[in-house]
PDB file of N, CA and C in Angstrom:
ATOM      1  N   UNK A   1     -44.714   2.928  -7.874  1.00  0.00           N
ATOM      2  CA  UNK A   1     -43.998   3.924  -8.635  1.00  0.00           C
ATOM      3  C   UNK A   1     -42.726   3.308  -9.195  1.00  0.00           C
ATOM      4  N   UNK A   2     -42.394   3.739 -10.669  1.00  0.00           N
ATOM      5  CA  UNK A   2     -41.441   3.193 -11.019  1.00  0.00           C
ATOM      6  C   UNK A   2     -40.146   3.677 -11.212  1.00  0.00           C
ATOM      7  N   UNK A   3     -39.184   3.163 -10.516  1.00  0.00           N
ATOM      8  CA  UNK A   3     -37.599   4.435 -10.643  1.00  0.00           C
ATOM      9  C   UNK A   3     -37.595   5.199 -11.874  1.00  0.00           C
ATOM     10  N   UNK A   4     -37.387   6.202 -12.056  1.00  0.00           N
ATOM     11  CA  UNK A   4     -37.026   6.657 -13.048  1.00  0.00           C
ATOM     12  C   UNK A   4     -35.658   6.730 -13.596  1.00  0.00           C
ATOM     13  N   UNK A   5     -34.726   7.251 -14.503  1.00  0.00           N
ATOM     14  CA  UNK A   5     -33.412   6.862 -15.334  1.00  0.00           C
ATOM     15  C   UNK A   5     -32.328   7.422 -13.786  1.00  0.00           C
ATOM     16  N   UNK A   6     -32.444   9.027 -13.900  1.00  0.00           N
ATOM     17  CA  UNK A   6     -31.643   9.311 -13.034  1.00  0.00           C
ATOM     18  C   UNK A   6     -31.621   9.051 -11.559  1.00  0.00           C
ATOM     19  N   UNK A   7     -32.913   8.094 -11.086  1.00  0.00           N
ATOM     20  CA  UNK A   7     -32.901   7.465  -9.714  1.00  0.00           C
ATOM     21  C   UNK A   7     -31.405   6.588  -9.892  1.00  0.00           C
ATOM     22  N   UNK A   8     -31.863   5.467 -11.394  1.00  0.00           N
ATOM     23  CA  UNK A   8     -31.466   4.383 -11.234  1.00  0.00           C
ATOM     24  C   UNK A   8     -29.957   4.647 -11.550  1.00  0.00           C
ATOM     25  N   UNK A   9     -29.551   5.563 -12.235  1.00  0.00           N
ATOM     26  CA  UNK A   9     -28.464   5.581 -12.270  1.00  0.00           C
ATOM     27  C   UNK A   9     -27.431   6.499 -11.626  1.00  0.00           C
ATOM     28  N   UNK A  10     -28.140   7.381 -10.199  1.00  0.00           N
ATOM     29  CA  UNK A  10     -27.445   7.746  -8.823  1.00  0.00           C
ATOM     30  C   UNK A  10     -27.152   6.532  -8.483  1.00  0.00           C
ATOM     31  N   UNK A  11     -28.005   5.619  -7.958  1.00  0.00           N
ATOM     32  CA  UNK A  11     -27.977   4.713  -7.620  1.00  0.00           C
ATOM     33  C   UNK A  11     -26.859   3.530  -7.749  1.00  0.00           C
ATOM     34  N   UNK A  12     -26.729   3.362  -9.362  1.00  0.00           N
ATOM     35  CA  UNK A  12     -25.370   2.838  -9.812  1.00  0.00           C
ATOM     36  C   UNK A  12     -24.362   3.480  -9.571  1.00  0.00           C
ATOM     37  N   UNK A  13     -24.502   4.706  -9.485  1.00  0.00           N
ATOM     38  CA  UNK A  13     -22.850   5.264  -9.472  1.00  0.00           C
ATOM     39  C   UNK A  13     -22.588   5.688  -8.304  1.00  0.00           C
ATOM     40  N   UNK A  14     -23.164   5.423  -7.041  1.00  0.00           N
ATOM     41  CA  UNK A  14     -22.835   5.093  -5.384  1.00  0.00           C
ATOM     42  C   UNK A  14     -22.508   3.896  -5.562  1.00  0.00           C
ATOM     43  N   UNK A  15     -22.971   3.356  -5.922  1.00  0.00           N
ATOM     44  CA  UNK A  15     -22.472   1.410  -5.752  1.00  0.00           C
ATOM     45  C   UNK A  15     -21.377   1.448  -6.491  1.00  0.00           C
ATOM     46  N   UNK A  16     -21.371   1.916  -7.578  1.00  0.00           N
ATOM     47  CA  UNK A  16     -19.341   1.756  -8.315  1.00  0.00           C
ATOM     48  C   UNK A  16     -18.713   2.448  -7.478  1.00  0.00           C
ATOM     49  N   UNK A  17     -18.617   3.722  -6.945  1.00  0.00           N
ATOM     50  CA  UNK A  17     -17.791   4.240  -6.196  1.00  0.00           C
ATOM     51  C   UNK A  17     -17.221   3.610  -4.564  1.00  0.00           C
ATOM     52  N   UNK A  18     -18.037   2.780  -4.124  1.00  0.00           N
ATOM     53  CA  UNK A  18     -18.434   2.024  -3.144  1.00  0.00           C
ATOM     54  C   UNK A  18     -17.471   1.085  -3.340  1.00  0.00           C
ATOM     55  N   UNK A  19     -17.639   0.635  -4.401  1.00  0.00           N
ATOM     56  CA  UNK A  19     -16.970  -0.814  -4.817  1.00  0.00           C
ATOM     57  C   UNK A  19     -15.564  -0.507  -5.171  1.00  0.00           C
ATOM     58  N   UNK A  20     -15.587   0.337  -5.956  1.00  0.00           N
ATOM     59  CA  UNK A  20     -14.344   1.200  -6.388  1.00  0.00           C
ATOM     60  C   UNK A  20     -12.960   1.772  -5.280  1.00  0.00           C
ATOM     61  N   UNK A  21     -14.185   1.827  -4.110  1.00  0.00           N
ATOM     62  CA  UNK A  21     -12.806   2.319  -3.072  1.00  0.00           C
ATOM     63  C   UNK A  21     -12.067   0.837  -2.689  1.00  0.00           C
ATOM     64  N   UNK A  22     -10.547   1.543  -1.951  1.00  0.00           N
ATOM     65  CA  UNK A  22      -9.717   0.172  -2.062  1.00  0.00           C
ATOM     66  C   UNK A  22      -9.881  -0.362  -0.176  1.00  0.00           C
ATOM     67  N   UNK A  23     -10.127  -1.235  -0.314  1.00  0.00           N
ATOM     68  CA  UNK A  23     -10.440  -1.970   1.145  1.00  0.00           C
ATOM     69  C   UNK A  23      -9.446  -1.294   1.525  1.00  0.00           C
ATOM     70  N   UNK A  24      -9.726  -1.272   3.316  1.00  0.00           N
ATOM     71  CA  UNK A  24      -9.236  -0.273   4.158  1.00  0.00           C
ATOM     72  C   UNK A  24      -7.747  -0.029   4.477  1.00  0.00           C
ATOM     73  N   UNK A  25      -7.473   1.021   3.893  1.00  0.00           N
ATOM     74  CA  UNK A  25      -6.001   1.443   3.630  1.00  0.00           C
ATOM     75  C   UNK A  25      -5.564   1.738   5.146  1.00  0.00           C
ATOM     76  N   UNK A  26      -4.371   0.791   5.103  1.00  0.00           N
ATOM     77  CA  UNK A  26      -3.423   1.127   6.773  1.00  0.00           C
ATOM     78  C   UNK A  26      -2.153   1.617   6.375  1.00  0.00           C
ATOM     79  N   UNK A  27      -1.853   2.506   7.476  1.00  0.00           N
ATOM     80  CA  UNK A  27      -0.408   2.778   7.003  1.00  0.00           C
ATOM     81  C   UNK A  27       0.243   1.947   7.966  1.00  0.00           C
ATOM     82  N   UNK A  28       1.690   2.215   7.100  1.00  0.00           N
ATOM     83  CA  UNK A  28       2.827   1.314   7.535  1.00  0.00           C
ATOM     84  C   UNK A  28       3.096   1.626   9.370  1.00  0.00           C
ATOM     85  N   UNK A  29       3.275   0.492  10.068  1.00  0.00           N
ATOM     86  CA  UNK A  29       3.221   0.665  11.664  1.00  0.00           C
ATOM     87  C   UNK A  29       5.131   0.714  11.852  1.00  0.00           C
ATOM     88  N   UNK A  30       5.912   1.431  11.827  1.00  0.00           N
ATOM     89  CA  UNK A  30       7.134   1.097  11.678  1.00  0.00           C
ATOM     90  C   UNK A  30       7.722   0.560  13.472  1.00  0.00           C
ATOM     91  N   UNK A  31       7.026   1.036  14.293  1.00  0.00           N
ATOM     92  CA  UNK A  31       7.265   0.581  16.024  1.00  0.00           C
ATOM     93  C   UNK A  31       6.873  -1.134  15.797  1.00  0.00           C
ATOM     94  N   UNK A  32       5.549  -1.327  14.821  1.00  0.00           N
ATOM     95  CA  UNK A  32       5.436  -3.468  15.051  1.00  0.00           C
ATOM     96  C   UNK A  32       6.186  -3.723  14.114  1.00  0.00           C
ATOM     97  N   UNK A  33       6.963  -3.002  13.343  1.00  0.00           N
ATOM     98  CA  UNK A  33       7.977  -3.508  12.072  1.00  0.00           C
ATOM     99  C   UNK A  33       9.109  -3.688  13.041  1.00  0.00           C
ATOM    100  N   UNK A  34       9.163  -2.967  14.036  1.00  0.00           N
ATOM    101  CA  UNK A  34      10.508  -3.358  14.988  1.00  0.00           C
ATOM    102  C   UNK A  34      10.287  -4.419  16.079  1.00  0.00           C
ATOM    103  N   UNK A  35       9.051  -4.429  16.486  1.00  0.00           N
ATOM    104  CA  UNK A  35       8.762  -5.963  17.146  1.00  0.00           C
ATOM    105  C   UNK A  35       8.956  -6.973  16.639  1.00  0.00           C
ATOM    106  N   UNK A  36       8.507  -7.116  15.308  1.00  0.00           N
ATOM    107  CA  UNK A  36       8.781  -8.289  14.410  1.00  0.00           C
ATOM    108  C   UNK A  36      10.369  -8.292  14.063  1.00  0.00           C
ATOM    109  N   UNK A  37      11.189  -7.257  14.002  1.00  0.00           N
ATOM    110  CA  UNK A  37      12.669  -7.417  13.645  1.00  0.00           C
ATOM    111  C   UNK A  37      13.310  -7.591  14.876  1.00  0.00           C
ATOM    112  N   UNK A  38      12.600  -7.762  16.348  1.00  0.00           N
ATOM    113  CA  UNK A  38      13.122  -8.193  17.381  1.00  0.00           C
ATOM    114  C   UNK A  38      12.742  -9.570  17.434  1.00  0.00           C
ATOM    115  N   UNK A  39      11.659 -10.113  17.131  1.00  0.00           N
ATOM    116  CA  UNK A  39      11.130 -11.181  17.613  1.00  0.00           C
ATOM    117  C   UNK A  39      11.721 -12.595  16.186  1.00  0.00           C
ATOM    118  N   UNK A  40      11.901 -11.883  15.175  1.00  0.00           N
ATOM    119  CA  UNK A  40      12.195 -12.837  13.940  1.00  0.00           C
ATOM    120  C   UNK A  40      13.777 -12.342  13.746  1.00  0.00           C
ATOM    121  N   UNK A  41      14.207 -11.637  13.755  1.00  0.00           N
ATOM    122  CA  UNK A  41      15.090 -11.099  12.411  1.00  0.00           C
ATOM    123  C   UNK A  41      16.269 -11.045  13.435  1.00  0.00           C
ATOM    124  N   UNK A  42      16.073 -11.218  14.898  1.00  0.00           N
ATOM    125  CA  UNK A  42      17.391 -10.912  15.478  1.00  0.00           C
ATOM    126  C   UNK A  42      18.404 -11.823  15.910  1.00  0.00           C
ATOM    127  N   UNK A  43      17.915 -13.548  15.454  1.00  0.00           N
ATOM    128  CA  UNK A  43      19.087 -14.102  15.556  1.00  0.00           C
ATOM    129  C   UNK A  43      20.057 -13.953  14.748  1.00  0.00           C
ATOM    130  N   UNK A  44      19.977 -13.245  14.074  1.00  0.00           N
ATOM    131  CA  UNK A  44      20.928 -13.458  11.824  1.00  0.00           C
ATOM    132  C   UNK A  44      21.166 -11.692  12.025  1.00  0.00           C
ATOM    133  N   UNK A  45      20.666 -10.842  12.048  1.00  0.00           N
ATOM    134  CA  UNK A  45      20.885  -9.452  11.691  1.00  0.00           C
ATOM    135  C   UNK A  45      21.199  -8.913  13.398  1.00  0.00           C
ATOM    136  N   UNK A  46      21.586  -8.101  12.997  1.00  0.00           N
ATOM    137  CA  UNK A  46      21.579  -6.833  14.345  1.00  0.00           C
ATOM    138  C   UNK A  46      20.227  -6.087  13.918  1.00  0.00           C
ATOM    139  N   UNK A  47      19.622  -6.117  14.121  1.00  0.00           N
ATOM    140  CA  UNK A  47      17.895  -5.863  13.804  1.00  0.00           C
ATOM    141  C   UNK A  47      17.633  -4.225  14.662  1.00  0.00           C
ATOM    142  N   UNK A  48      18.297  -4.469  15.940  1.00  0.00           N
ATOM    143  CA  UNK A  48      17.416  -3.090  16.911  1.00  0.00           C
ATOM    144  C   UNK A  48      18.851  -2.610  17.183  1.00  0.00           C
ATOM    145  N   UNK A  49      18.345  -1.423  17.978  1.00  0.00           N
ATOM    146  CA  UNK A  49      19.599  -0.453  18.856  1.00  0.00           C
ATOM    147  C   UNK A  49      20.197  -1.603  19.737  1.00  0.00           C
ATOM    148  N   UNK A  50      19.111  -2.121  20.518  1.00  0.00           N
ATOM    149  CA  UNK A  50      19.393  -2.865  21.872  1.00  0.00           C
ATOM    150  C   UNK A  50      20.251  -3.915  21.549  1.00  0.00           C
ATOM    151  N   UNK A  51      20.089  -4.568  20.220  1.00  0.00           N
ATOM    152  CA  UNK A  51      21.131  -5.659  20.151  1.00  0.00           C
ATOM    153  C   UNK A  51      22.377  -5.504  19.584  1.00  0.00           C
ATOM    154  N   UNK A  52      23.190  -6.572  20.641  1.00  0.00           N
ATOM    155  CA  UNK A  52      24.760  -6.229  21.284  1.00  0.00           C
ATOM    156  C   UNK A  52      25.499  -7.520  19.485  1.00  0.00           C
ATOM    157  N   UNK A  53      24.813  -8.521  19.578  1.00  0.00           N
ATOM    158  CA  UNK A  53      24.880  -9.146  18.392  1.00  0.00           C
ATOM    159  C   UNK A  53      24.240  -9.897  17.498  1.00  0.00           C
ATOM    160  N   UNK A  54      24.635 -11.020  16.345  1.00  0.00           N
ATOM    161  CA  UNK A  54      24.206 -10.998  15.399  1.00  0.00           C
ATOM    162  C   UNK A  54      25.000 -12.241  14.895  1.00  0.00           C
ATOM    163  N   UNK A  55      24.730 -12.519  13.585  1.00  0.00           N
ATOM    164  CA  UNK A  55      25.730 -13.754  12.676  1.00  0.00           C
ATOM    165  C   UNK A  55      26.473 -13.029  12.023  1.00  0.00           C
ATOM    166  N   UNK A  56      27.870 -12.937  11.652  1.00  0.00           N
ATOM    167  CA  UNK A  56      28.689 -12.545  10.286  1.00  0.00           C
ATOM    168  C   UNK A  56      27.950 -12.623   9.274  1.00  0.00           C
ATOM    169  N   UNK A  57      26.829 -13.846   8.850  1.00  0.00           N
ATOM    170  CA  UNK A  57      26.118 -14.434   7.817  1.00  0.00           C
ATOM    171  C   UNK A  57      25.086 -13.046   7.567  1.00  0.00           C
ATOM    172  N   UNK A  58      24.255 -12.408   8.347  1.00  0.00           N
ATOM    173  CA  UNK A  58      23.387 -12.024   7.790  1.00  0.00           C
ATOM    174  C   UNK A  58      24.093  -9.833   7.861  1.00  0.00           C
ATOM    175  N   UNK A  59      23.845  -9.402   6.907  1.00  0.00           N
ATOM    176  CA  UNK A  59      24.361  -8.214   7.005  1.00  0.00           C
ATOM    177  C   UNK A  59      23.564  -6.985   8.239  1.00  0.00           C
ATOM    178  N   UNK A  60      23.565  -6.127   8.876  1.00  0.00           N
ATOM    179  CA  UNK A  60      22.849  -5.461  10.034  1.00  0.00           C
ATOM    180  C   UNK A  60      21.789  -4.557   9.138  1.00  0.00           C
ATOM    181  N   UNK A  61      20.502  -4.535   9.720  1.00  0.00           N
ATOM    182  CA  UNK A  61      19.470  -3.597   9.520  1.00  0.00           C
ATOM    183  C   UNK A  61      19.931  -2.442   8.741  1.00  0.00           C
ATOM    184  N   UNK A  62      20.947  -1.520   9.596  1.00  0.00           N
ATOM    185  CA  UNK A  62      21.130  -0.430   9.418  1.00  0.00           C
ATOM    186  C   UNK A  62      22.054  -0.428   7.652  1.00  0.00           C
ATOM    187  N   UNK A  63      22.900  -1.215   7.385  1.00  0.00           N
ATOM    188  CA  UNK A  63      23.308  -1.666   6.714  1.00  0.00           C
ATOM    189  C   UNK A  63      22.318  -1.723   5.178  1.00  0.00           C
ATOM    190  N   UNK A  64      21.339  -2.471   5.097  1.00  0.00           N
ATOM    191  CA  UNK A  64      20.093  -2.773   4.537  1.00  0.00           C
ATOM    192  C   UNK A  64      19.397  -1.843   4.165  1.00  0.00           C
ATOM    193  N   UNK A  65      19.238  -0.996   5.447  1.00  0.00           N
ATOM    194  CA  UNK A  65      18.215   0.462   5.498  1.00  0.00           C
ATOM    195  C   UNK A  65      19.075   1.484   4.354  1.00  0.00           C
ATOM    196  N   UNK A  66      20.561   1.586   4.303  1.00  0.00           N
ATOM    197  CA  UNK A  66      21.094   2.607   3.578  1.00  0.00           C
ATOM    198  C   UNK A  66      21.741   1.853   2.563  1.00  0.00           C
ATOM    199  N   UNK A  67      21.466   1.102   2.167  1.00  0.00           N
ATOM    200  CA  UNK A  67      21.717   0.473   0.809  1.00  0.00           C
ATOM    201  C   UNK A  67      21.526   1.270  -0.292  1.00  0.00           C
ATOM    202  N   UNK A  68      22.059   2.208  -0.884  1.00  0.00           N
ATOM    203  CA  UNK A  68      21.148   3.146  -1.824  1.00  0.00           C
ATOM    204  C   UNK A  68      20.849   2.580  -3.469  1.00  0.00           C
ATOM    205  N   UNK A  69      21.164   0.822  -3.660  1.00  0.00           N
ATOM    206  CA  UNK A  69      20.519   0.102  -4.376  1.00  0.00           C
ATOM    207  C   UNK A  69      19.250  -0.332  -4.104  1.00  0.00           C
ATOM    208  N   UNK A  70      19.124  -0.136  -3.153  1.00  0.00           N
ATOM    209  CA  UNK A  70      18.035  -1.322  -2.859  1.00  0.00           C
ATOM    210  C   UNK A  70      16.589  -0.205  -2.648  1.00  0.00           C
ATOM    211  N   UNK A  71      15.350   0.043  -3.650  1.00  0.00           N
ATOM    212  CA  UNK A  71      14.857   0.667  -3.537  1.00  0.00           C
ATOM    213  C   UNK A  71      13.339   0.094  -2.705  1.00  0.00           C
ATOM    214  N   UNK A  72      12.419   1.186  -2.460  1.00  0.00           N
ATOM    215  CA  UNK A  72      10.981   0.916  -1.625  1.00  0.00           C
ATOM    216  C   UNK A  72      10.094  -0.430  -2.125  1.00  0.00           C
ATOM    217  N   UNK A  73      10.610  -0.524  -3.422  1.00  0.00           N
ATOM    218  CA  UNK A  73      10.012  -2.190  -3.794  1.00  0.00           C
ATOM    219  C   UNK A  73      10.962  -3.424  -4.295  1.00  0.00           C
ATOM    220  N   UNK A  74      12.189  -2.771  -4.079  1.00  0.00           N
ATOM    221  CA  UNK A  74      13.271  -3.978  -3.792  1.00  0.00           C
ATOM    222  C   UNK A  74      13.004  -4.603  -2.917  1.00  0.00           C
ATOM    223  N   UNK A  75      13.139  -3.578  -1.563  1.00  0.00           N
ATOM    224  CA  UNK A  75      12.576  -4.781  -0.282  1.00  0.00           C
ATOM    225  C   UNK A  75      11.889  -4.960  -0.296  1.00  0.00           C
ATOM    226  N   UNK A  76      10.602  -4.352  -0.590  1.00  0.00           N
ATOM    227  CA  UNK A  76       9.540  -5.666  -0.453  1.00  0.00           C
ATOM    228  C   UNK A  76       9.321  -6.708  -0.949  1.00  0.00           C
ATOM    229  N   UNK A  77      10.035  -6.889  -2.724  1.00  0.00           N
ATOM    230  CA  UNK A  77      10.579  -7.966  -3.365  1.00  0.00           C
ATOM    231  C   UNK A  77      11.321  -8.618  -2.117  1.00  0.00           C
ATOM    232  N   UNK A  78      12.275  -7.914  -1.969  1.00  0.00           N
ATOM    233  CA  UNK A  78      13.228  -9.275  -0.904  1.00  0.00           C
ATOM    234  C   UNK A  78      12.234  -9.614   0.024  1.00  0.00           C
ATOM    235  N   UNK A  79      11.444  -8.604   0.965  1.00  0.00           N
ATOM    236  CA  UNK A  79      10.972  -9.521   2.230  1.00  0.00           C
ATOM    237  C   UNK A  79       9.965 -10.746   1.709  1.00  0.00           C
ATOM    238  N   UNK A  80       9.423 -10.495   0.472  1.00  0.00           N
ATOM    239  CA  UNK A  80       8.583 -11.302   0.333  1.00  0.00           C
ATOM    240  C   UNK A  80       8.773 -12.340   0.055  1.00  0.00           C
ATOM    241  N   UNK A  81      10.249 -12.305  -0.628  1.00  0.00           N
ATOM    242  CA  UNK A  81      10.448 -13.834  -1.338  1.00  0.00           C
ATOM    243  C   UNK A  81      12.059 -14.621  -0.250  1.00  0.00           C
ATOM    244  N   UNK A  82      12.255 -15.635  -0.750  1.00  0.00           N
ATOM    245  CA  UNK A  82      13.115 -16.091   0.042  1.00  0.00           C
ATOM    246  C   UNK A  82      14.297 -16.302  -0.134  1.00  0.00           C
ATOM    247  N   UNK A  83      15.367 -16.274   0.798  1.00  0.00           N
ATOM    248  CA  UNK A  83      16.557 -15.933   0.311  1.00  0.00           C
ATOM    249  C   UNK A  83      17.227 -17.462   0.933  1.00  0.00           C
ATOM    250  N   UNK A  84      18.894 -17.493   0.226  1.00  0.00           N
ATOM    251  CA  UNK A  84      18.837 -18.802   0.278  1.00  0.00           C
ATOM    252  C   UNK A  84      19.597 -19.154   1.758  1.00  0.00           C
ATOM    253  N   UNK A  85      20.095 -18.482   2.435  1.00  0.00           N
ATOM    254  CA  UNK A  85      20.352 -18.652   4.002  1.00  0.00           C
ATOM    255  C   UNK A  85      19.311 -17.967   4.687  1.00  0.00           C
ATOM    256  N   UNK A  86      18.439 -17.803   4.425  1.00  0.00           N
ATOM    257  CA  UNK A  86      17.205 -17.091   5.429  1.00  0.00           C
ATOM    258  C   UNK A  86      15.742 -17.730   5.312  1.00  0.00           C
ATOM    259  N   UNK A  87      15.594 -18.327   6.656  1.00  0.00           N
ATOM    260  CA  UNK A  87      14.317 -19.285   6.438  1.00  0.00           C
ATOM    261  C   UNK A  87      12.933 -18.053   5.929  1.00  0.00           C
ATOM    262  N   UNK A  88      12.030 -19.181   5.787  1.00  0.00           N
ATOM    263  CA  UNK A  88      10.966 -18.715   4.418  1.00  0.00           C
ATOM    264  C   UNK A  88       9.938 -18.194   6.041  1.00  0.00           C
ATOM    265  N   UNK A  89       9.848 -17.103   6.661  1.00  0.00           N
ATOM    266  CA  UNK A  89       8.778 -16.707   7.552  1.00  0.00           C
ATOM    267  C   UNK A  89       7.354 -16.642   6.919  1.00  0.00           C
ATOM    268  N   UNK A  90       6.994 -16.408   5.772  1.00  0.00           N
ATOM    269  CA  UNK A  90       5.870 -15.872   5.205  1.00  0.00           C
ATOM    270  C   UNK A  90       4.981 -14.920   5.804  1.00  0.00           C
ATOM    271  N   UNK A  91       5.820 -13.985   5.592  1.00  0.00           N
ATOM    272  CA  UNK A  91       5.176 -12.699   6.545  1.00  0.00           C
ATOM    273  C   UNK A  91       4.244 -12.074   5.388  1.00  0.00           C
ATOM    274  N   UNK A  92       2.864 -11.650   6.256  1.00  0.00           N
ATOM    275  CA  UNK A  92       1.739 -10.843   5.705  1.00  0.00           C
ATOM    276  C   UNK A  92       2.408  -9.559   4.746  1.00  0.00           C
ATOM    277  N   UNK A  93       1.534  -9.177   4.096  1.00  0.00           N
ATOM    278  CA  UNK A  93       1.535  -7.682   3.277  1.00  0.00           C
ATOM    279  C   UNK A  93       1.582  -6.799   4.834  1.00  0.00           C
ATOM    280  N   UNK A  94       1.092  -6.845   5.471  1.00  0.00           N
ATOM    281  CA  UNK A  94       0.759  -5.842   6.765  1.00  0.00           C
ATOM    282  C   UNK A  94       2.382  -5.959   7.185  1.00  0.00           C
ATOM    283  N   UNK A  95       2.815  -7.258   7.614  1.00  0.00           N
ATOM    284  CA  UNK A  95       3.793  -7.168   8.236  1.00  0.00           C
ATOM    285  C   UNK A  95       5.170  -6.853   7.341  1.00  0.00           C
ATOM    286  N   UNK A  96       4.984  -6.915   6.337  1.00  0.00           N
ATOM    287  CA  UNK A  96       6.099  -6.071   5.419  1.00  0.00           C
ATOM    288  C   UNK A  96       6.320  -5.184   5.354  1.00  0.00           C
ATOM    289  N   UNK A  97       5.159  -4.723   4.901  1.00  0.00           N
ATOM    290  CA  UNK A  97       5.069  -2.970   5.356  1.00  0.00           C
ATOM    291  C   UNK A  97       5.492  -2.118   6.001  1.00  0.00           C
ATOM    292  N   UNK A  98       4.849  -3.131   7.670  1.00  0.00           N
ATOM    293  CA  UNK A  98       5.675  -2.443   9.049  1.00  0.00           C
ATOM    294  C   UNK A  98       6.810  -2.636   9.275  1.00  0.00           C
ATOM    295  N   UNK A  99       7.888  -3.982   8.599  1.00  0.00           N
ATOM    296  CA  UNK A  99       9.290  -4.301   8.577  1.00  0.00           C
ATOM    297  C   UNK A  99       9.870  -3.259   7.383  1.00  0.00           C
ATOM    298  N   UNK A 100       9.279  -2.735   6.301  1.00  0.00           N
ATOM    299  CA  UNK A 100      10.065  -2.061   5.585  1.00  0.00           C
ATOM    300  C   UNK A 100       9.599  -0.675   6.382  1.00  0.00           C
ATOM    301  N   UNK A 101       8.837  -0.036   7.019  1.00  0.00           N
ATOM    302  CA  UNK A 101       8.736   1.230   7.419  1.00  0.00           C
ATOM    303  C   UNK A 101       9.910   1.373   8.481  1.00  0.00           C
ATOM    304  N   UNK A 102      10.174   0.394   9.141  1.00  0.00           N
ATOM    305  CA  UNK A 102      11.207  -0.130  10.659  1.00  0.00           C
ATOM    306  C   UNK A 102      12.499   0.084   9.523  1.00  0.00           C
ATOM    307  N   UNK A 103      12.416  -0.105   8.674  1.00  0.00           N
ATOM    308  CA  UNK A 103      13.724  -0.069   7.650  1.00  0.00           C
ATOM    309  C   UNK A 103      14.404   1.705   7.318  1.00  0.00           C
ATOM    310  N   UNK A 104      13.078   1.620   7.103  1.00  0.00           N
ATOM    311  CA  UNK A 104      13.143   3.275   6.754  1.00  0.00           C
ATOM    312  C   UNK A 104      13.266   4.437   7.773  1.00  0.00           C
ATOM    313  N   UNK A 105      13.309   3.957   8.812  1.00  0.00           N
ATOM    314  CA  UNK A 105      13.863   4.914  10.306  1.00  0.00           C
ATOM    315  C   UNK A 105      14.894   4.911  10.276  1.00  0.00           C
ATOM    316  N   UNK A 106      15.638   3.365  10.004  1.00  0.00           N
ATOM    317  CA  UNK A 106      17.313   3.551  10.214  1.00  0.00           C
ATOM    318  C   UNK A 106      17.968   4.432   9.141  1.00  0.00           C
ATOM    319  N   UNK A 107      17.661   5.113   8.434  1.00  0.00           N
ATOM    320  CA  UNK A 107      18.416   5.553   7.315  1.00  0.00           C
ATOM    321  C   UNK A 107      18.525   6.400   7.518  1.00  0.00           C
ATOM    322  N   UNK A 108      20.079   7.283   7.552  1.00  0.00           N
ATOM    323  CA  UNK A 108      21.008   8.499   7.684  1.00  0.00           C
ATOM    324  C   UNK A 108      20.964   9.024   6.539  1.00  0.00           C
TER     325      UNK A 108
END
C-alpha cells in the first residue's frame, strides 16, 4: 500500500515540530550559581553572605547584583567574556545562567 498525501505529510509535520522544539530547556539553578560564586569568584569579590572578605580590586556581588546599568544580558556579556584583572574561567552557558540567577537574589 502506498502512503497517501495526507499520511505523508502528518508525517512531515511531526518531524518539523520535533525538530523545531529547542533542546531541553533548564532553568536557571541560582543555589549552583552560588556554589560556583563560592568555589571561583570568592577570592576577588565578596561573592556569599558567609564571606567575611575579598580584594579592594574586585567590586562585591551585591554591588554587581544592583547595578541598575548593568542589564540581564550585560552580565551575561560580562560573564562570558573576559575582563582584564579577572582570569578567563570559561564557564558553560549552564553555569552562567546559574551565576547570573545567584546575581539576581542579591538585589534589593
Amino acid at each position: 500500500m502506498k502512503p497517501t498525501g495526507p499520511l505523508i505529510q502528518g508525517a512531515a509535520l511531526i518531524f518539523l515540530l520535533a525538530v523545531a522544539q529547542p533542546q531541553s530547556a533548564r532553568a536557571a539553578d541560582a543555589a549552583n550559581g552560588e556554589r560556583i560564586a563560592s568555589r571561583w569568584c570568592h577570592s576577588c569579590h565578596l561573592a556569599t553572605g558567609r564571606q567575611q572578605n575579598g580584594s579592594d580590586l574586585a567590586p562585591p556581588f551585591s554591588s554587581i547584583a544592583n547595578d541598575a546599568t548593568l542589564t540581564p544580558e550585560g552580565l551575561h556579556a560580562a560573564l562570558s567574556g573576559r575582563h582584564p584583572r579577572m582570569p578567563d574561567f570559561s564557564l558553560a552557558r549552564e553555569q552562567i545562567d546559574d551565576l547570573s540567577a545567584y546575581l539576581r537574589t542579591l538585589r534589593k
